[in-house]
Every structure is written in C-alpha cells, then in structure tokens.
Protein backbone atom coordinates (compact mmCIF):
# COMPACT_ATOMS: atom_id res chain seq x y z
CA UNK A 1 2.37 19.99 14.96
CA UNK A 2 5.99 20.04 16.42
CA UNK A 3 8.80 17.40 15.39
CA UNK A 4 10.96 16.52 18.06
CA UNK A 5 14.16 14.53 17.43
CA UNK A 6 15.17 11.67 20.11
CA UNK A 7 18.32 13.03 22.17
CA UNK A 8 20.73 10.60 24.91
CA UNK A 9 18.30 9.69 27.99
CA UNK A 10 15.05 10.60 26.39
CA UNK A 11 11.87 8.50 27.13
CA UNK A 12 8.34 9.16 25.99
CA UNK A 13 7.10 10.25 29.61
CA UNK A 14 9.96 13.30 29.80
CA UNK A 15 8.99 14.32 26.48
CA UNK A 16 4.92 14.12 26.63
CA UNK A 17 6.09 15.97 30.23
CA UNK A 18 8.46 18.64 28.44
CA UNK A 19 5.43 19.50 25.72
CA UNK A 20 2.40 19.39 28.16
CA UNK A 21 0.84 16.49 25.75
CA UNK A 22 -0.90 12.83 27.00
CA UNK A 23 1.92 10.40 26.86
CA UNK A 24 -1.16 8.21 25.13
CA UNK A 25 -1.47 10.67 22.35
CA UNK A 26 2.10 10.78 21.61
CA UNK A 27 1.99 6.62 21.35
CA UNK A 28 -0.85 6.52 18.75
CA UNK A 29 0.18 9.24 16.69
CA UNK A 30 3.49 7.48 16.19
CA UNK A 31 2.45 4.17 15.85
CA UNK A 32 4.80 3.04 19.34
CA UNK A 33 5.30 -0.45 20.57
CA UNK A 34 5.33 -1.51 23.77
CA UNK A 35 7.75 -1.03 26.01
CA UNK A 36 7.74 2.42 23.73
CA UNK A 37 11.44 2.51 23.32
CA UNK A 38 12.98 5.17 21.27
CA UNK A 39 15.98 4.88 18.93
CA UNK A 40 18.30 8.08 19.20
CA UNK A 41 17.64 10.20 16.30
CA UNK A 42 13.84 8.87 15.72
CA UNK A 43 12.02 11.71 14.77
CA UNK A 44 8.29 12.13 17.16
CA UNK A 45 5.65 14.24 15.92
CA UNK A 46 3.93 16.39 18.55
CA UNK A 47 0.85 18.20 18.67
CA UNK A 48 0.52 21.32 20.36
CA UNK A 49 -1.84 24.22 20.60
CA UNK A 50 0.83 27.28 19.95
CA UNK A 51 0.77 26.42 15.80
CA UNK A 52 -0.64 29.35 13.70
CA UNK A 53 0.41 28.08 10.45
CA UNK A 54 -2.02 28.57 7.66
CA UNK A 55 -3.16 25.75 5.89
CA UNK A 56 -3.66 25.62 1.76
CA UNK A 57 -5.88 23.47 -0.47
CA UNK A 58 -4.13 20.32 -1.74
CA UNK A 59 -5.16 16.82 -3.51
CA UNK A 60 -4.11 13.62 -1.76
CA UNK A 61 -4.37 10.86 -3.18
CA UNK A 62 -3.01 7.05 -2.55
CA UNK A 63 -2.36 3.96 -4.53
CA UNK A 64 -3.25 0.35 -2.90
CA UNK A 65 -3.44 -2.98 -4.03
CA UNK A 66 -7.37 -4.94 -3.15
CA UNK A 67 -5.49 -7.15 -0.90
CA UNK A 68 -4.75 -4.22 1.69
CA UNK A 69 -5.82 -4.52 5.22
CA UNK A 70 -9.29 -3.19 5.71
CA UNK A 71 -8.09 -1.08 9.20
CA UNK A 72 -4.86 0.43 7.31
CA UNK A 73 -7.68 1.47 4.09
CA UNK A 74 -9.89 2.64 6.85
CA UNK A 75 -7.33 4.44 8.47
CA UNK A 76 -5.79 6.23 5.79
CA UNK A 77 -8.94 7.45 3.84
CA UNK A 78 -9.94 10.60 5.80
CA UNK A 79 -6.69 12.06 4.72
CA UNK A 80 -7.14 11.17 0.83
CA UNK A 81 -9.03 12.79 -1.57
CA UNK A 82 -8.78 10.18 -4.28
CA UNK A 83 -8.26 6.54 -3.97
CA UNK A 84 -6.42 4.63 -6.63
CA UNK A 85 -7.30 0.77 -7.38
CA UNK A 86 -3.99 -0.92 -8.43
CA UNK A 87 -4.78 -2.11 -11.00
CA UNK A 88 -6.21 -3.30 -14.26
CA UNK A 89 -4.10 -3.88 -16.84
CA UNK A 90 -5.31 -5.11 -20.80
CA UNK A 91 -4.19 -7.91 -23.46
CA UNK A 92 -3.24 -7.64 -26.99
CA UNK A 93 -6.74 -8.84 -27.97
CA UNK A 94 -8.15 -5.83 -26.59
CA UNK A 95 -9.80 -7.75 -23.09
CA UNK A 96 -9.32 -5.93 -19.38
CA UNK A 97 -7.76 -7.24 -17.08
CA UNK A 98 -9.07 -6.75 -13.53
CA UNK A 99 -7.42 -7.52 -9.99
CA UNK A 100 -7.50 -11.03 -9.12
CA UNK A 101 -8.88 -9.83 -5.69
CA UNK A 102 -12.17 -8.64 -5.63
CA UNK A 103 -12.20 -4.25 -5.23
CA UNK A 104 -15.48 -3.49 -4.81
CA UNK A 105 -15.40 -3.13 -0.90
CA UNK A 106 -12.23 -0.62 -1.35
CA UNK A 107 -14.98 1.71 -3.80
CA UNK A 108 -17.49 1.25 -1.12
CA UNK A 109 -15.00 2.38 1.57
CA UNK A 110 -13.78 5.46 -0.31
CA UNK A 111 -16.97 6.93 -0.71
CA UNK A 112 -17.95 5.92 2.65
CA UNK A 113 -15.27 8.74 3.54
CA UNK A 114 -16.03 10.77 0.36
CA UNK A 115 -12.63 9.72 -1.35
CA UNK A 116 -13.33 9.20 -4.65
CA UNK A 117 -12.37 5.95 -6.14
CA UNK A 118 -10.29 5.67 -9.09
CA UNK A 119 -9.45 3.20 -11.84
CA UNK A 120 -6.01 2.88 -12.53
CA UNK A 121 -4.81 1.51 -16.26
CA UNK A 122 -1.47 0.35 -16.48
CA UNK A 123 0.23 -1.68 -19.19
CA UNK A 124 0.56 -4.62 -16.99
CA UNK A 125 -0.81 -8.21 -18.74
CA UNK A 126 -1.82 -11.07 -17.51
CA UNK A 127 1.53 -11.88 -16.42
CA UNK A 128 0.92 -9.24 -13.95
CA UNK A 129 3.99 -7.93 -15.72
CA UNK A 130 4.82 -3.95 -17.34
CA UNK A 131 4.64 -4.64 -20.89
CA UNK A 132 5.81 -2.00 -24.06
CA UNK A 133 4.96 -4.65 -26.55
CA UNK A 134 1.82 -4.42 -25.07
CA UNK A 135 2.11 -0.75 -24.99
CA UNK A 136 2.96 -0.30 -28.93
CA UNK A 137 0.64 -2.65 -29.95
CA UNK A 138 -2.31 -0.36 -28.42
CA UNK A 139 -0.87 2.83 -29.46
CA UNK A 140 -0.80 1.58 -33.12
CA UNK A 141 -4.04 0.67 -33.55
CA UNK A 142 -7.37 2.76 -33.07
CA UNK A 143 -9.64 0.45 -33.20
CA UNK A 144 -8.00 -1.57 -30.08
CA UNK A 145 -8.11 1.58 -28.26
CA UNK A 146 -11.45 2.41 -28.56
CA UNK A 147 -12.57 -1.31 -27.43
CA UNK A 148 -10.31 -0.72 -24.33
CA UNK A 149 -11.58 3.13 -23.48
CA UNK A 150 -15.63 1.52 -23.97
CA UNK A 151 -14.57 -1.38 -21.21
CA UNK A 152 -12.88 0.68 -19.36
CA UNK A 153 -16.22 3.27 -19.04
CA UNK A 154 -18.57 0.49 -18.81
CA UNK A 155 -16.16 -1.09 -15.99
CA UNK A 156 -16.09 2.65 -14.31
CA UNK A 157 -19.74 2.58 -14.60
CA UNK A 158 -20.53 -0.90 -13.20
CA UNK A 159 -18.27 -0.50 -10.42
CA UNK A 160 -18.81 3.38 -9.18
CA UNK A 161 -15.64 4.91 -10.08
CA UNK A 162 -14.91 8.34 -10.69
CA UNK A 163 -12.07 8.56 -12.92
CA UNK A 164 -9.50 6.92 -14.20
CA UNK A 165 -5.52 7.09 -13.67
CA UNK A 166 -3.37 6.30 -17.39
CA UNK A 167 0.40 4.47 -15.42
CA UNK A 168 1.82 2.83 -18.66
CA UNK A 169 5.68 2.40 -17.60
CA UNK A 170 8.69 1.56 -20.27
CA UNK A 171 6.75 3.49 -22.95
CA UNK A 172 9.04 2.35 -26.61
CA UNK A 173 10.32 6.19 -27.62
CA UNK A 174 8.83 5.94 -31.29
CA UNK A 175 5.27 6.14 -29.35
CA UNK A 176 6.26 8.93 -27.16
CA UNK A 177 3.34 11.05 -29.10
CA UNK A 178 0.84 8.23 -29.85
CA UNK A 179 0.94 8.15 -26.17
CA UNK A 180 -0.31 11.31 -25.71
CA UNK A 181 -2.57 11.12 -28.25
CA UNK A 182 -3.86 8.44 -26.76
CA UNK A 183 -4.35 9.84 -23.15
CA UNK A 184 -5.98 12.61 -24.94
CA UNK A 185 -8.86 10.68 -26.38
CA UNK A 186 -9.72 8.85 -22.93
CA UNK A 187 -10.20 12.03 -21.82
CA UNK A 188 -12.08 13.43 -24.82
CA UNK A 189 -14.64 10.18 -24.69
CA UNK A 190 -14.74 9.52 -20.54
CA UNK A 191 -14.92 13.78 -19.45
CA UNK A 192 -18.33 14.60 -20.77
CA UNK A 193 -19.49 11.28 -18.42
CA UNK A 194 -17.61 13.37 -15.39
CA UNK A 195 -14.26 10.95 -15.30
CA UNK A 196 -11.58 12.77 -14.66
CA UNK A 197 -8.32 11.69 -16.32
CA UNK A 198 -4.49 11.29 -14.56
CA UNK A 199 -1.70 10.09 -15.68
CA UNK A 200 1.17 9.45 -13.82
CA UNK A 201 4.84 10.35 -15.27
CA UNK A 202 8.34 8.86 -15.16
CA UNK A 203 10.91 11.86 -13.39
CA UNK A 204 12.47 13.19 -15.63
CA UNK A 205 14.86 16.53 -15.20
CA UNK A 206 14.90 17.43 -18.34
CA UNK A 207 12.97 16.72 -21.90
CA UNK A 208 16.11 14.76 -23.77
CA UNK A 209 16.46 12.48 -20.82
CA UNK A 210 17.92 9.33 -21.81
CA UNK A 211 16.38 5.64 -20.99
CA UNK A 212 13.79 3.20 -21.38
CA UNK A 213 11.56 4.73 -18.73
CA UNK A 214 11.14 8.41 -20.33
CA UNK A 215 12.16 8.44 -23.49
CA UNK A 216 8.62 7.45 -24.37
CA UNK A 217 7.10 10.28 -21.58
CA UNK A 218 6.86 13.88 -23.23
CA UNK A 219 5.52 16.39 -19.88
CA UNK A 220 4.43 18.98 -22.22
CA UNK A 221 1.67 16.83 -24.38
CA UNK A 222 0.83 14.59 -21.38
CA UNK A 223 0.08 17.91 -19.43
CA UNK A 224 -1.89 19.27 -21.90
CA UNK A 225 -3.81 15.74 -22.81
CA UNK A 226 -4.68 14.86 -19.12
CA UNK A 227 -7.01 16.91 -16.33
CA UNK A 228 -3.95 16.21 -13.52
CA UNK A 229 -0.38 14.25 -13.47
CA UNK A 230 1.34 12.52 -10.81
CA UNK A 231 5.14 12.96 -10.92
CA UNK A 232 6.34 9.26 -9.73
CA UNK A 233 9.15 11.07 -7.54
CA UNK A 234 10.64 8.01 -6.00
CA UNK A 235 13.09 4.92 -6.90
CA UNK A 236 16.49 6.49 -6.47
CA UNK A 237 17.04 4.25 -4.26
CA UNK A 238 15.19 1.11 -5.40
CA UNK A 239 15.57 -2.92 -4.61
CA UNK A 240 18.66 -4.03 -6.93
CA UNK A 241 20.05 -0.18 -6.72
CA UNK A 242 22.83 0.80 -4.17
CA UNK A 243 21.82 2.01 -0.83
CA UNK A 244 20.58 5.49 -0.94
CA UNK A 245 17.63 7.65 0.22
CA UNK A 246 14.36 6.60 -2.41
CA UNK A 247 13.14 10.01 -2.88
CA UNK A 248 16.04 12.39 -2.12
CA UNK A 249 14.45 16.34 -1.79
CA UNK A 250 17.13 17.57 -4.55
CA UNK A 251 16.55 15.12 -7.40
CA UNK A 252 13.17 15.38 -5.97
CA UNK A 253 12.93 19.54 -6.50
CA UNK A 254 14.98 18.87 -10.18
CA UNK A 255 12.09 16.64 -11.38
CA UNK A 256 9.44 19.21 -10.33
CA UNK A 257 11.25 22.47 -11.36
CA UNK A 258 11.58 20.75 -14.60
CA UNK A 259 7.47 19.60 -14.59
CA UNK A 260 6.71 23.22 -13.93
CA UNK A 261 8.42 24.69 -17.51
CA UNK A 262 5.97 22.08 -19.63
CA UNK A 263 2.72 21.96 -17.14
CA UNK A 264 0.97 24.25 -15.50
CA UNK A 265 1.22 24.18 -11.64
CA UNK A 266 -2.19 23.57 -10.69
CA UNK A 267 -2.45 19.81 -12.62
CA UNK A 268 1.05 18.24 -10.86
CA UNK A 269 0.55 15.97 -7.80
CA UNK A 270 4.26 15.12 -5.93
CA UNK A 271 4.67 11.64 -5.39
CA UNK A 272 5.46 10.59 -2.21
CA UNK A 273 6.92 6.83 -1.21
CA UNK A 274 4.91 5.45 1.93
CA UNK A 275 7.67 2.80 1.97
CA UNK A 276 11.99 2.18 2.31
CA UNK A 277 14.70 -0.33 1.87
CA UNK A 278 16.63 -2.48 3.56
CA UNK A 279 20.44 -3.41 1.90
CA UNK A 280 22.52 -5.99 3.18
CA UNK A 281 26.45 -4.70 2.83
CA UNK A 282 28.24 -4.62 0.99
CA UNK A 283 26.14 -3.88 -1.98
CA UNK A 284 27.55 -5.63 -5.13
CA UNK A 285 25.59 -4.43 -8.60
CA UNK A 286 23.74 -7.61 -10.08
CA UNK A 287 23.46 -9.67 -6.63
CA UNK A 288 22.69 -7.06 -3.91
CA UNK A 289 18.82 -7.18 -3.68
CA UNK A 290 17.06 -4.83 -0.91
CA UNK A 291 14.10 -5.51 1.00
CA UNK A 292 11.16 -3.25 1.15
CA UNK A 293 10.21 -2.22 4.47
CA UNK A 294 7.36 0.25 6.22
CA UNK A 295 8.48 3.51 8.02
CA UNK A 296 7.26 2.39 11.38
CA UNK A 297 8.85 -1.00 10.46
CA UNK A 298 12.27 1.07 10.19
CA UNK A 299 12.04 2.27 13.91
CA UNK A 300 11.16 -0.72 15.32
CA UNK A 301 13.73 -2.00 13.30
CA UNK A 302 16.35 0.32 14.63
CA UNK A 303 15.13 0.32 18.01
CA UNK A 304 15.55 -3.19 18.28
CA UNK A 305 19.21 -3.48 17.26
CA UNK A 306 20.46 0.10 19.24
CA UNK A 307 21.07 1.14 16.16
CA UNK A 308 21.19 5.69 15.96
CA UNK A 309 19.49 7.23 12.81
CA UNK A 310 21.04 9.72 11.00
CA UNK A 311 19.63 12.20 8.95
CA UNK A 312 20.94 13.12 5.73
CA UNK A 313 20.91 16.96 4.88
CA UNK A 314 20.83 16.93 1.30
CA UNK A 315 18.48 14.38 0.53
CA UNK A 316 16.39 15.09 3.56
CA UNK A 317 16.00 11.75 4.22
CA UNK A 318 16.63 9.59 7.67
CA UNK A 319 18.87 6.55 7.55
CA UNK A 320 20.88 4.06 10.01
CA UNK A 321 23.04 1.13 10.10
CA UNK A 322 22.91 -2.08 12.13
CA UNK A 323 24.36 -5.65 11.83
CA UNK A 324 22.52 -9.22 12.36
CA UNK A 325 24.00 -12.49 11.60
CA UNK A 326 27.75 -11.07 11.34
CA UNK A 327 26.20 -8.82 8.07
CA UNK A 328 26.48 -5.23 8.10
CA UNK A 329 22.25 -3.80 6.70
CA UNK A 330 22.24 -0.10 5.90
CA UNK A 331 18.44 1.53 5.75
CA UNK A 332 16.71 4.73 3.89
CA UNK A 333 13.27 5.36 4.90
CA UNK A 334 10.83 8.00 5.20
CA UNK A 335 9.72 10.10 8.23
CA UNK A 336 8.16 13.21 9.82
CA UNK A 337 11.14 15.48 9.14
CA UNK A 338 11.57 13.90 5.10
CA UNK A 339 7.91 14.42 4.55
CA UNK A 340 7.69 17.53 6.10
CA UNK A 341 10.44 18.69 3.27
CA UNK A 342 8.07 17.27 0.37
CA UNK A 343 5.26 19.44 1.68
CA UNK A 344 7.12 22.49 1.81
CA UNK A 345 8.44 21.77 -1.55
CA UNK A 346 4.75 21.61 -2.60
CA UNK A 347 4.03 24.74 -0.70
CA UNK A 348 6.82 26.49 -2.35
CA UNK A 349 5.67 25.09 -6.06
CA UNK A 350 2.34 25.88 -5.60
CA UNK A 351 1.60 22.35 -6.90
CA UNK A 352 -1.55 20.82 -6.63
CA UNK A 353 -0.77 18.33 -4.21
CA UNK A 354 0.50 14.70 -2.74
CA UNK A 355 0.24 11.26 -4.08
CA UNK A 356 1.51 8.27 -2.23
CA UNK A 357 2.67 5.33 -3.91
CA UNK A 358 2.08 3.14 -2.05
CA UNK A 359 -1.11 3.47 1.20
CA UNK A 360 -0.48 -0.88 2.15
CA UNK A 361 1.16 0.49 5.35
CA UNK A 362 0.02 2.74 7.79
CA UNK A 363 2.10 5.58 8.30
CA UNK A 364 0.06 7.38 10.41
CA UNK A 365 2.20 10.47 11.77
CA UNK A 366 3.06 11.33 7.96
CA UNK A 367 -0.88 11.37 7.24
CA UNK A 368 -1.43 13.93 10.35
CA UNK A 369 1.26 16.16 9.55
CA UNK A 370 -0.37 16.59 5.62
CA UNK A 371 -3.88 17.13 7.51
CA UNK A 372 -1.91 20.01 9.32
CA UNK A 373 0.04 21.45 6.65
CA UNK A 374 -2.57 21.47 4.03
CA UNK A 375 -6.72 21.64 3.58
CA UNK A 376 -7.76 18.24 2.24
CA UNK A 377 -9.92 18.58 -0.93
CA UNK A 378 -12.47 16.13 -0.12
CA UNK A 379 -15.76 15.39 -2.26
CA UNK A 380 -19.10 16.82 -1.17
C-alpha cells in the first residue's frame, strides 16, 4: 500500500487516474462520502501492485463494548487475532459482574472468523465505575480471589472463551506486588485449562513513575506473571486534558523502550487508539471537556468546514482547526500516516504486536494497512 497526501486541486478521479487504481476501490478503502470531497492534507491509502515489502508475524487484537454494531464487529474481525469483551467487572462480596448487554453473539462472531474471544476483568463495579477500594479489598484476601478466578473459569467455560485479559486501573501503590501475585495465580489455575492470561499496563517511562495510575503497576513482575501485556499507549491527549495528539510516537517509543528493559519482547502488544478528540478553544483546565470522535468522523469533519490538516512531525499525529458557532475547535486524530509510525515502531521493537483500544468504529484503511505490514496470527 501507498499513502498519498491531498495537495491544492486534487479530486479522487485524478488520483485513482495518477495510480492506475478503480476510483471505487479508493472510496471503500477510505471509508468516502458522497460527493467524495477531500480536505487538503487528508491522508488516502492506495493499493498498488509495485510493493515488495516483507510482511512479519504479529498479534492483533481489539477491545469492544457488546453494544457494537454487528457490520463494524464483522468488519473488523478478519484483521484481529483476539477479541476482547469489555467487560466484567466483580463486587466486594466476591460476585461477577457481567455486561448488561448480552455477548454471546460477539464469541460466536469471533470464532466464526477464528478470532479468539477473550474475557476481560477489570476492577469496574456495579457502578460501572474503576474502583481501587475494590481493587485492595481483592488483593488482600485469598479466599475472595479464588471465588472470583473459579467464576471467572466457569464463566470462560460456559460462554466459549479462550482467555482472559487482567485491566485493573488506579491500582493503590501498597498492592503494587499483591497485584502481581495475583495475576500470577490466574494464570497458574486457568493455563493448564488452555486460557491464556493478559494484562494490560498503565505507560509508564520509567519504574519510579509517580501517580495514581502506575504507582501500583510494576512491568517487571507483571511480565513475568502474565503469558502477554498490552501497553495502554494512549491518553496524552484525553477528554478534560489540553488539546494534543492522544498517542504521540515519542512518548509512545519512551513507554515501550522502557517495557523492553523489564519484559521480554515477544509478550508486549502496542496499544493503538481507534479513536480522537475534539476541544472547543480555548481550553481552560477544570471546564474544557473534549468530545470523542472516530477517524473517518475527523475527515468528514474537516471536509465539511474547509478546514486543512496538518500533520505534526514529532508526535506523528494529524490535526486541524475549524470554527462553528463563533468557537474556535482544534482536533487530534489518528490516520494512515500516524498508524503507519506505530507499526514501524513495532517492526523496529520486535514486539509482539497491536492492540486497539477501542474496535466501536470502523477504521477501515488503518485495518488494511496492518494486514499489509504484518502476517495476522490467526487461530487454526
């Protein structure tokens, strides 16, 4: 595949002309609306024939809610290895929580495309809210754990998943090892049954890192007490946070130079954001709140107000500004060119591969160009 930025005067028939390529495929890979207008500076992706690039094994997984659109699911799962059910959560009495949505059509559709399904834990309550009370009170007492890990395998059982995925977030420091300990004995009870065991991993750059989110996250034991970890490289740029890009490629390459001096290469999935935001200007700390919006959304979005996107070097990251209702918006998103980046950087690593957080929109041009940089390790 080719990436071709928009230029003054372009229109999809010149370039589908210029590249010898069906103006129809050029549409559907990148998810056009009619009229197909193009903002100046979108980035296209192209396929051509001339491309001898070699591709290398990788693990893809996704995240997604039940409540995602059968087509997008549908859509996305040839290009995913693992699917991951967001999510069931636990109380202080020891009782799962599942989804409120019923999931068992989204197991059924993963291994329709032999994906395999899995569970993912979090310490989310019935609240639907992240909980480290929740957290400590499970680390501290065995007895609590065990009656979650035999639900959780007799869940995994019932249902026809395949492993399981540990996301605990705003882990209290004094359990940092409990934690671990703790990730280590799901494993040791649910691997002889064939569950494989994740865990996914505030980014942090360096092991003293300061702050609620990963002071409670030690890489080293969590590498060694799980079969694979997903670093959650995203948030810089986040809903109450001032505009910026959300995954940035150098804080990006700090978290996973850092991941590669406490785990070994082979068990670290990138994570990827599917996803951007939306600020209105200017931003004022405490007030400002962004909205979340889809990387095709983000063209449209800037096609419709002749607004230009800009790329930003550094952070490899594409961005614009436009203004509605007399207020000045300012937008980071994701596209061909920023993932392109995060698959070199995994190609340079030599990690294991690319984890998307989250699949509820369909990006489809970032799904094609993984499929082209890297062999998709499917089930047989």
């Amino acid at each position: 595949m080719e990436i071709y930025t928009v230029k003054p005067n372009d229109n999809i028939d010149q370039i589908a002309l210029t590249y010898k390529v069906p103006v129809d495929s050029l549409i559907y890979i990148n998810q056009m609306v009619y009229p197909y207008a193009l903002a100046l500076g979108q980035a296209l992706l192209i396929p051509t024939a001339n491309s001898a690039k070699s591709r290398v094994p990788a693990e893809t997984l996704g995240y997604a809610y039940p409540f995602i659109s059968p087509w997008v699911l549908s859509e996305s799962l040839p290009y995913l290895s693992s699917l991951y059910v967001f999510s069931y959560g636990f109380t202080e009495e020891g009782e799962l929580v599942e989804p409120v949505l019923d999931d068992a059509w989204m197991i059924e559709a993963a291994k329709g495309q032999r994906t395999r399904p899995v569970l993912t834990f979090t310490s989310i309550g019935p609240d639907g809210r992240f909980h480290s009370s929740l957290i400590h009170t499970l680390l501290g007492d065995l007895q609590l754990q065990q009656r979650i890990i035999w639900q959780l395998g007799r869940t995994m059982q019932e249902k026809g998943f395949q492993g399981i995925d540990i996301d605990f977030e705003y882990i209290p420091a004094e359990d940092r090892v409990p934690f671990a300990e703790f990730v280590a004995l799901v494993r040791h009870i649910l691997s002889p049954f064939g569950y494989r065991v994740s865990v996914a991993l505030a980014p942090k750059t360096s092991s003293d890192q300061q702050g609620l989110l990963y002071e409670g996250v030690d890489y080293r034991l969590l590498g060694e007490a799980a079969d694979q970890v997903m670093l959650m490289t995203y948030e810089w740029g986040y809903t109450y946070g001032p505009p910026m890009a959300v995954a940035p490629l150098n804080m990006v390459r700090r978290v996973a130079e850092y991941a590669l001096t406490q785990i070994p290469k082979e068990k670290i999935i990138l994570g990827i954001p599917n996803y951007g935001y939306d600020w209105p200007l200017p931003y004022v700390r405490g007030t400002t709140k962004a909205r979340t919006i889809g990387n095709v959304e983000a063209v449209q979005l800037a096609i419709s107000h002749g607004a230009a996107i800009r790329f930003d070097e550094q952070a490899q990251s594409p961005y614009f500004h436009y203004a509605q209702n007399g207020v000045r918006h300012e937008v980071w998103f994701e596209d061909v060119r920023s993932y392109r980046a995060k698959f070199a950087l995994i190609r340079e690593l030599g990690l294991k591969g690319a984890g998307y957080w989250q699949m509820m929109q369909l990006f489809r041009a970032g799904l094609i160009l993984m499929a082209d940089t890297f062999e998709i390790a499917k089930e047989v």
